[in-house]
Protein backbone atom coordinates (compact mmCIF):
# COMPACT_ATOMS: atom_id res chain seq x y z
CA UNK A 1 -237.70 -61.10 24.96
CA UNK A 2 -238.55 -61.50 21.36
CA UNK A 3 -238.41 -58.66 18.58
CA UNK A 4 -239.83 -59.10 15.18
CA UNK A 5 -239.64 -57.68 11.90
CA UNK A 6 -241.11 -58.92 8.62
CA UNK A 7 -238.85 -60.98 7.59
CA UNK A 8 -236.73 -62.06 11.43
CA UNK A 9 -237.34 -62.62 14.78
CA UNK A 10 -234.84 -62.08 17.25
CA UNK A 11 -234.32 -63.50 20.87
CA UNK A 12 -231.66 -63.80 23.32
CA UNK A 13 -229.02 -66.20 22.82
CA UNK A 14 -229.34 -70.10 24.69
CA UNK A 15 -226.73 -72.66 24.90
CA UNK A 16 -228.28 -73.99 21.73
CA UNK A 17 -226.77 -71.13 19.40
CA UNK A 18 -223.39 -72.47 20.27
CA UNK A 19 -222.93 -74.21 16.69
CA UNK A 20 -223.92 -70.84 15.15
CA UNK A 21 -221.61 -68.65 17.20
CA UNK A 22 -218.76 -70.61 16.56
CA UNK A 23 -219.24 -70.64 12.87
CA UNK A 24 -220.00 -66.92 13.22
CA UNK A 25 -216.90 -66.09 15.27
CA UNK A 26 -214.37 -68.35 13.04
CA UNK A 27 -215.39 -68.01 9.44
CA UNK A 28 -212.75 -66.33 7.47
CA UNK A 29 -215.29 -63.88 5.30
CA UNK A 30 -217.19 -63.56 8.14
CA UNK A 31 -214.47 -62.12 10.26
CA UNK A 32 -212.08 -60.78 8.10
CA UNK A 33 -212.76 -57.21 8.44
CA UNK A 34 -213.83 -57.66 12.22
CA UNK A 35 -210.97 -59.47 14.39
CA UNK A 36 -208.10 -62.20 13.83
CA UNK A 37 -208.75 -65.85 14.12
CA UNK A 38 -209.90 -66.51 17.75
CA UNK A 39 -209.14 -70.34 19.71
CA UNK A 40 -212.48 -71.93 20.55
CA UNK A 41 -211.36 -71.62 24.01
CA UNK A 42 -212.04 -67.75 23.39
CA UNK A 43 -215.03 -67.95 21.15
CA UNK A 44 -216.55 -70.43 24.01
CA UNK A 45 -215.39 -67.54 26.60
CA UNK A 46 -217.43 -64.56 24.72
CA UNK A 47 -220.39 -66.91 24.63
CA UNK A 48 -220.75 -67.87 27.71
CA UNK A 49 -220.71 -64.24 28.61
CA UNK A 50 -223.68 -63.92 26.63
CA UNK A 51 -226.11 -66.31 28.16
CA UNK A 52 -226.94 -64.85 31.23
CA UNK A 53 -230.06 -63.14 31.18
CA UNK A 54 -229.95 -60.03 29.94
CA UNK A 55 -230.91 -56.76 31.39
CA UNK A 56 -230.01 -52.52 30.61
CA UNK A 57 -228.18 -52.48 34.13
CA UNK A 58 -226.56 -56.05 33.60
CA UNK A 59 -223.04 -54.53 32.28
CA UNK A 60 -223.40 -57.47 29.49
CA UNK A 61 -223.82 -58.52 25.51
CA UNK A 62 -226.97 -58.35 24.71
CA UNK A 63 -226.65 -61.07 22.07
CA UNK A 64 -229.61 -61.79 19.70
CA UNK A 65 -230.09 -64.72 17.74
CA UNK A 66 -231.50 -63.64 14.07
CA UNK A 67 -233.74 -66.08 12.44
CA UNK A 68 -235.76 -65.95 9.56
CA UNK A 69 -239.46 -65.93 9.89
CA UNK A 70 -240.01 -67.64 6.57
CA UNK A 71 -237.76 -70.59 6.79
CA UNK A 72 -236.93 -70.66 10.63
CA UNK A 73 -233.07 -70.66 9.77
CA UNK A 74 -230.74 -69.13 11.95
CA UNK A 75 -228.79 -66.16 10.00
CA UNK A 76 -226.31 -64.74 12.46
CA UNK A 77 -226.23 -62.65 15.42
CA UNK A 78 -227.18 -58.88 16.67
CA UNK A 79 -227.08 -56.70 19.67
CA UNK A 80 -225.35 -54.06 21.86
CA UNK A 81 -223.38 -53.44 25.03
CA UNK A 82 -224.69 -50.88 27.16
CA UNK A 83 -222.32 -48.78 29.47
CA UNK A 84 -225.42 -46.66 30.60
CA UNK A 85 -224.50 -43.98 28.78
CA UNK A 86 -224.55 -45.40 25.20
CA UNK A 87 -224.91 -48.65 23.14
CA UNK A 88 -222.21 -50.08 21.33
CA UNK A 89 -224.48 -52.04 18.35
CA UNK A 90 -222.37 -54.87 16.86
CA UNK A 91 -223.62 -58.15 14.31
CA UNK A 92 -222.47 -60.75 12.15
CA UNK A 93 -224.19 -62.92 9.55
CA UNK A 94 -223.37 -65.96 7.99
CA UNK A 95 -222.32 -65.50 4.68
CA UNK A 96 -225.10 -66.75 3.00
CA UNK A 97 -227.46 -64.60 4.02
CA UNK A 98 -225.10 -61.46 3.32
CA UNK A 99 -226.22 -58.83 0.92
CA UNK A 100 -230.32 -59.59 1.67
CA UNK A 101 -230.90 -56.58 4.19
CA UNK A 102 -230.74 -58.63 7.26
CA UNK A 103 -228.07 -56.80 9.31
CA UNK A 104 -229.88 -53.38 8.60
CA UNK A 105 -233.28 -54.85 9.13
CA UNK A 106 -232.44 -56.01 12.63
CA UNK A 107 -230.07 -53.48 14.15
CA UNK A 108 -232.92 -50.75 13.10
CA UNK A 109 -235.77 -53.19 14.92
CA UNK A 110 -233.01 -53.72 17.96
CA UNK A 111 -232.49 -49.53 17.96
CA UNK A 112 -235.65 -48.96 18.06
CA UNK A 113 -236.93 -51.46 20.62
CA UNK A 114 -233.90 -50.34 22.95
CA UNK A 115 -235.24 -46.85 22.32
CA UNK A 116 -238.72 -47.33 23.59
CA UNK A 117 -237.96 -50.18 26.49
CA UNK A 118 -235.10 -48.99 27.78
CA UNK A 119 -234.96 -45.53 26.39
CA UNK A 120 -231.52 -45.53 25.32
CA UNK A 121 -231.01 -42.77 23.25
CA UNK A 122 -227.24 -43.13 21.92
CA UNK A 123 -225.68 -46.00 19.90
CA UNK A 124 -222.32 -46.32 18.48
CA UNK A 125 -220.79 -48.48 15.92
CA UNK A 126 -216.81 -49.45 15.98
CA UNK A 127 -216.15 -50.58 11.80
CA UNK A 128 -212.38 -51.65 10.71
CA UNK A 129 -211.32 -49.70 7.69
CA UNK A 130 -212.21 -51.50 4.49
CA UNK A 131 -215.32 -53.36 6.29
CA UNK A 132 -217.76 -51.13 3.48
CA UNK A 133 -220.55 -53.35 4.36
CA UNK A 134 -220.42 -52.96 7.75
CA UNK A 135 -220.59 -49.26 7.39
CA UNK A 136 -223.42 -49.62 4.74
CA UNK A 137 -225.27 -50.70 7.31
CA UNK A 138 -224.66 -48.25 9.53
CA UNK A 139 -225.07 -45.41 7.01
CA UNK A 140 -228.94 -47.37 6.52
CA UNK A 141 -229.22 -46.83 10.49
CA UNK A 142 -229.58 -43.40 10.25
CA UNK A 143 -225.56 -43.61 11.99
CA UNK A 144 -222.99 -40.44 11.16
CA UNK A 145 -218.94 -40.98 10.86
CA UNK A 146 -217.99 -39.50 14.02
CA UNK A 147 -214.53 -40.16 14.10
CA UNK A 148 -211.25 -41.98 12.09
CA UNK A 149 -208.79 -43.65 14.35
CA UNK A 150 -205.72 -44.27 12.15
CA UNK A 151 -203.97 -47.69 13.12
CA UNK A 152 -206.10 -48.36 15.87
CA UNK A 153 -206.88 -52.16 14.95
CA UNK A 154 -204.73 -54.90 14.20
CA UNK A 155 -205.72 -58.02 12.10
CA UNK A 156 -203.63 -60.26 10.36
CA UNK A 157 -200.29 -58.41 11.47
CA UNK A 158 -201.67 -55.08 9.24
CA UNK A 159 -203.09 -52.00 11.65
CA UNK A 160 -206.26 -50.45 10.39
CA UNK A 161 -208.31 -47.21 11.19
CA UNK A 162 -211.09 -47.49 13.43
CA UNK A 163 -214.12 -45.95 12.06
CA UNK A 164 -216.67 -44.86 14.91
CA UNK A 165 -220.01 -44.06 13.68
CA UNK A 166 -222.72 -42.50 16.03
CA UNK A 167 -226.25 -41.94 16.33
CA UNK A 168 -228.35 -40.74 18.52
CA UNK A 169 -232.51 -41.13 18.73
């Protein structure tokens, strides 16, 4: 599977991408808004549940490796989990690629090429409180605030709202 843009391509995740999750799932800007400081023995758990291949009835991350087409650089990470009933859309970029367009320019390729493969026709997006990019992004989407979930979240011993945007093709 391959999706491209413009600027990106994006594929499935391989064993390869394990120096790019890792950064990805312990840099503190990159996760500060997202989830507390995870062991490598977890990070190495979610990625390994993101190799197999993935299919709509697989129950798994679809994980997709962002790279762009220009330089051929890895820039972070984008996908969804499907429950069958709706997508739960999730990314993260390394931070030096943040502020370009790249999160918003992928999740609307990866919407829109779940929407006419797989016909999925509701997506969700879970943003901590205070994450304003995250929900930037969203907003770009075409995603509406659905719902505020006050001190649903912990990270970093303080509890923050879940924000739960929705949208739906």
């Amino acid at each position: 599977m391959l999706i491209t843009t413009e600027r990106l391509t994006m594929r499935q995740i391989t064993e390869s991408d394990w120096p790019l999750f890792l950064r990805l799932n312990t840099e503190p800007c990159v996760i500060e808004k997202c989830f507390d400081q995870p062991c490598v023995e977890d990070v190495r758990a979610r990625f390994a549940s993101r190799l197999p291949r993935w299919s709509v009835t697989s129950g798994a991350w679809l994980c997709l490796v962002i790279t762009d087409r220009e330089t051929n650089q890895a820039v972070g990470i984008t996908g969804f989990d499907y429950d069958g009933r709706s997508a739960e859309v999730g990314y993260l970029l390394l931070p030096e690629y943040f502020g370009l367009g790249y999160a918003t320019e992928s999740l609307q390729s990866v919407i829109a090429w779940a929407t006419r493969v797989h016909l999925i026709s509701a997506f969700q997006g879970i943003v901590t409180e205070g994450n304003s990019a995250s929900e930037t992004v969203l907003a770009k989407c075409g995603f509406k605030l659905h719902e505020v979930i006050a001190d649903a979240y912990c990270i970093g011993g303080v509890l923050y709202a879940d924000r739960i945007y929705k949208l739906n093709t």
